[in-house]
C-alpha atoms as a PDB file:
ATOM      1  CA  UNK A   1       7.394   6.744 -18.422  1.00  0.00           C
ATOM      2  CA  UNK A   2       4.999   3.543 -17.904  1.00  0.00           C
ATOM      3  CA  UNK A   3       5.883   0.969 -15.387  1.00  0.00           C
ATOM      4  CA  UNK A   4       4.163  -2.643 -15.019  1.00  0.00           C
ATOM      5  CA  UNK A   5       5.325  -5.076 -12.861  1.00  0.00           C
ATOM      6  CA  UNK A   6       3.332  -7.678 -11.478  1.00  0.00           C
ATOM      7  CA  UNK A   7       5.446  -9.477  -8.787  1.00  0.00           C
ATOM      8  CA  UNK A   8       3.391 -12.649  -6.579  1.00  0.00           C
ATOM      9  CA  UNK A   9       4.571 -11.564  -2.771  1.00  0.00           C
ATOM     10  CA  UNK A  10       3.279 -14.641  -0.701  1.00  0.00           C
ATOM     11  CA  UNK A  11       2.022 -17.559  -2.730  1.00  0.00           C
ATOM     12  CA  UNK A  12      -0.145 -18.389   0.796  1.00  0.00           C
ATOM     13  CA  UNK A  13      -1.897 -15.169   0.317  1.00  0.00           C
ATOM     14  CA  UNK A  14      -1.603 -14.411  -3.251  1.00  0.00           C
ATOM     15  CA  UNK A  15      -0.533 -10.441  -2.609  1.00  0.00           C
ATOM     16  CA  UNK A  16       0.264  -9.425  -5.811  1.00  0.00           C
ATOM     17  CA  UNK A  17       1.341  -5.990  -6.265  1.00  0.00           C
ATOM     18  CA  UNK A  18       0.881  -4.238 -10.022  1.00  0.00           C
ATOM     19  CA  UNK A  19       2.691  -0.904 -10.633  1.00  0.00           C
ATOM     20  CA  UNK A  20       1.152   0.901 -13.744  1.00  0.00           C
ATOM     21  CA  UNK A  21       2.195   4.280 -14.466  1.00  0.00           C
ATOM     22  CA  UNK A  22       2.033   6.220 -10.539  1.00  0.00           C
ATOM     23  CA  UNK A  23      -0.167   3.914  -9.151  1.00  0.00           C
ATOM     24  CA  UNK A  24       0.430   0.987  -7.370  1.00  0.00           C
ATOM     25  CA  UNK A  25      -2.233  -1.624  -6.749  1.00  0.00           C
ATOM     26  CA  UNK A  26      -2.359  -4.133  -3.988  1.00  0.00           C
ATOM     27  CA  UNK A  27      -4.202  -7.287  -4.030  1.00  0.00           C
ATOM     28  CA  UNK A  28      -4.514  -9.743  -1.014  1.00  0.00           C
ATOM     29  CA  UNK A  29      -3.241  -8.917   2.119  1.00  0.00           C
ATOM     30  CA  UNK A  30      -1.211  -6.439   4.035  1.00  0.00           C
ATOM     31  CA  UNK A  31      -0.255  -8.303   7.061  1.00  0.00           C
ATOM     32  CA  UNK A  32       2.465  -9.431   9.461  1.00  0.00           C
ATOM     33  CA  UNK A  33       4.002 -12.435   7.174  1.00  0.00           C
ATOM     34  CA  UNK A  34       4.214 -10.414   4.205  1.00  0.00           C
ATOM     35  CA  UNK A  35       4.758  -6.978   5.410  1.00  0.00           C
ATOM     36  CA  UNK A  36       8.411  -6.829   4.704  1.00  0.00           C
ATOM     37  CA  UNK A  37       8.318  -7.904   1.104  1.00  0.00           C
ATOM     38  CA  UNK A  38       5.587  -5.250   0.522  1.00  0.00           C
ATOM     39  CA  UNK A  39       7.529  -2.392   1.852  1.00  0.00           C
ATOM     40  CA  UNK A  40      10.643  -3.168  -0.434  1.00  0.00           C
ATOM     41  CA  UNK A  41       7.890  -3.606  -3.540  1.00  0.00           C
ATOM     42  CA  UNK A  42       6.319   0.035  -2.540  1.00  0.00           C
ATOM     43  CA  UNK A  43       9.879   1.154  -1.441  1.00  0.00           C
ATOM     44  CA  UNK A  44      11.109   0.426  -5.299  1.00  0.00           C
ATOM     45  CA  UNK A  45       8.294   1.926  -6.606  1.00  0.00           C
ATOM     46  CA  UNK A  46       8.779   5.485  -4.767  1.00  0.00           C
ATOM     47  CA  UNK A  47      12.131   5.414  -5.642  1.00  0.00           C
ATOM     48  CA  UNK A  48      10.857   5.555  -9.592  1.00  0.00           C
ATOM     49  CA  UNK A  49       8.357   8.515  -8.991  1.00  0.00           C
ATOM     50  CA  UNK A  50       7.590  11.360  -6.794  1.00  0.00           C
ATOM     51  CA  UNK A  51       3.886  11.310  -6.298  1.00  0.00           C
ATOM     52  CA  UNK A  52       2.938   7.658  -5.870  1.00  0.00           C
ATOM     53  CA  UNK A  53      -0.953   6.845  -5.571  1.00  0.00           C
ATOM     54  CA  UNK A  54      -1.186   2.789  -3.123  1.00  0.00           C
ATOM     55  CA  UNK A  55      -4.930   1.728  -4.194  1.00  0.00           C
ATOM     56  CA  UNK A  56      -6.156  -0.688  -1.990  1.00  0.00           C
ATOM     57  CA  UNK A  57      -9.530  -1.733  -2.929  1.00  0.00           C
ATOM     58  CA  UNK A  58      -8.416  -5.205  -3.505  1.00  0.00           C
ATOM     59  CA  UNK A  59      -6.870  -5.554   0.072  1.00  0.00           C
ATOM     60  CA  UNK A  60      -9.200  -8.465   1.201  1.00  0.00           C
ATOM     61  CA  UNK A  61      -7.055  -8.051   5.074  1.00  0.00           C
ATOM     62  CA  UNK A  62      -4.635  -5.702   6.952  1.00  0.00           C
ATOM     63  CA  UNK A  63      -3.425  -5.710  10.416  1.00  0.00           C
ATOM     64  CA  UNK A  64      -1.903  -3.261  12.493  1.00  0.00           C
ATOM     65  CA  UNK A  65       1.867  -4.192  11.397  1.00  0.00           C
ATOM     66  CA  UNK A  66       0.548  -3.504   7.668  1.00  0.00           C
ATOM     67  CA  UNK A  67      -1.240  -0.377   8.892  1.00  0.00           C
ATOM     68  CA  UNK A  68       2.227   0.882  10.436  1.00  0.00           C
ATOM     69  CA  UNK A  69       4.178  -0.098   8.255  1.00  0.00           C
ATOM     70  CA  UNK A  70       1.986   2.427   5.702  1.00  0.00           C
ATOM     71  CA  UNK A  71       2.279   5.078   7.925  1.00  0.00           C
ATOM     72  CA  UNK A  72       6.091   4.981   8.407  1.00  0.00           C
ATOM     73  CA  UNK A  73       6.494   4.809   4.628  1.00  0.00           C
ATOM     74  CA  UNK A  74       4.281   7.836   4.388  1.00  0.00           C
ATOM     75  CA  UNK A  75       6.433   9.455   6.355  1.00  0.00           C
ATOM     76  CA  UNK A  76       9.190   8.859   5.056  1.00  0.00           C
ATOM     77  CA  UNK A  77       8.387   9.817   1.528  1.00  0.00           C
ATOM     78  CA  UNK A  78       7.307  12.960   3.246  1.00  0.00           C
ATOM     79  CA  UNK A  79      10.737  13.429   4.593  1.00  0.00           C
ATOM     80  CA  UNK A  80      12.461  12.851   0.851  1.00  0.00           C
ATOM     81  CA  UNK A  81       9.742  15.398  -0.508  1.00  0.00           C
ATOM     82  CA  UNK A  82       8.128  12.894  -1.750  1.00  0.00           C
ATOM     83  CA  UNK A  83       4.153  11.752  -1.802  1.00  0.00           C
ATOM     84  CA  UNK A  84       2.132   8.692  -0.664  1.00  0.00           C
ATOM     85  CA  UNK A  85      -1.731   8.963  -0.997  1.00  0.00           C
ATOM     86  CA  UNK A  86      -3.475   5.940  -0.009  1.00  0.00           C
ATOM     87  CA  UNK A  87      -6.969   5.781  -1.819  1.00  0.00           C
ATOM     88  CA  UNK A  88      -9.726   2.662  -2.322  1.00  0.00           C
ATOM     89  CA  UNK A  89     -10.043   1.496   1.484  1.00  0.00           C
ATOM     90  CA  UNK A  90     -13.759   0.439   1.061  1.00  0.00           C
ATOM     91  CA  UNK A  91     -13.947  -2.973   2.867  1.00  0.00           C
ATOM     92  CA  UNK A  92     -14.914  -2.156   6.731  1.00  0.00           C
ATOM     93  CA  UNK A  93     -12.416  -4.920   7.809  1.00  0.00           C
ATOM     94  CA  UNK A  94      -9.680  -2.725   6.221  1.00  0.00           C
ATOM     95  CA  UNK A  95     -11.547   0.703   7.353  1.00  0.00           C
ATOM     96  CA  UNK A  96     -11.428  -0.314  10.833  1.00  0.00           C
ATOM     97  CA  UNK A  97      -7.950  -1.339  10.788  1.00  0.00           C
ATOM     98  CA  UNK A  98      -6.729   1.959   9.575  1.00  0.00           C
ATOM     99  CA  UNK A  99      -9.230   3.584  11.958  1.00  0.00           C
ATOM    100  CA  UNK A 100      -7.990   1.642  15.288  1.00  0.00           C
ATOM    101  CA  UNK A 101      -4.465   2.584  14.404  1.00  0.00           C
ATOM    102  CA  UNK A 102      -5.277   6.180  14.444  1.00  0.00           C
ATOM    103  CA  UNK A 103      -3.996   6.189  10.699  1.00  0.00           C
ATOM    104  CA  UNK A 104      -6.471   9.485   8.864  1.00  0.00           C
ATOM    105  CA  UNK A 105      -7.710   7.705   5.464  1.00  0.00           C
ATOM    106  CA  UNK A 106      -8.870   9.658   2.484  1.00  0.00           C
ATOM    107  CA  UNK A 107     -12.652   8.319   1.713  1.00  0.00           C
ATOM    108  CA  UNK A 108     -11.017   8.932  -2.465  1.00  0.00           C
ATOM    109  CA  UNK A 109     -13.148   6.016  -4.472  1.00  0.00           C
ATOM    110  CA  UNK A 110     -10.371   3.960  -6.118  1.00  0.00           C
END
């Protein structure tokens, strides 16, 4: 089964998140004003796969609230027997984040 869907989440930001098969890609930011609409986007996608791949390596920004947010969805996943792999965190703004949060990152290329 293929899935695309390209959905704008903040016009401010221009997030835009594009499902295409098992991976999801983010665009823009993760961050406090549009963390909520991206957890229902990557909460809808889950709920259409078992394995789902987030590739970040267009996330120009991420906070801690967008960090945690990550990590509680990877853990819940986890507790459905389900899979979140986060790869394509190359910007060091976005490294960092992940880093001061505590949050272990793959170093997986996107």
């Amino acid at each position: 089964m293929r899935f695309v869907i390209e959905i704008i989440i903040n016009p401010n930001t221009m997030t835009v998140i594009k499902l295409n098969d098992q991976v999801l890609k983010l665009r823009g930011t993760i961050c406090s004003d549009d963390v909520v609409q991206t957890q229902k986007i990557i909460i809808s996608a889950l709920s259409q796969a078992r394995n789902l791949i987030l590739n970040l390596d267009k996330i120009k920004e991420v906070d801690l609230e967008g960090v945690y947010m990550l990590y509680l969805l990877k853990e819940e996943a986890f507790k459905r027997n389900k899979r979140i792999n986060i790869i394509g965190i190359k910007k060091p703004n976005v490294s960092e984040v992940f880093e001061l949060a505590g949050m272990q990152i793959n170093k997986i290329p996107a």
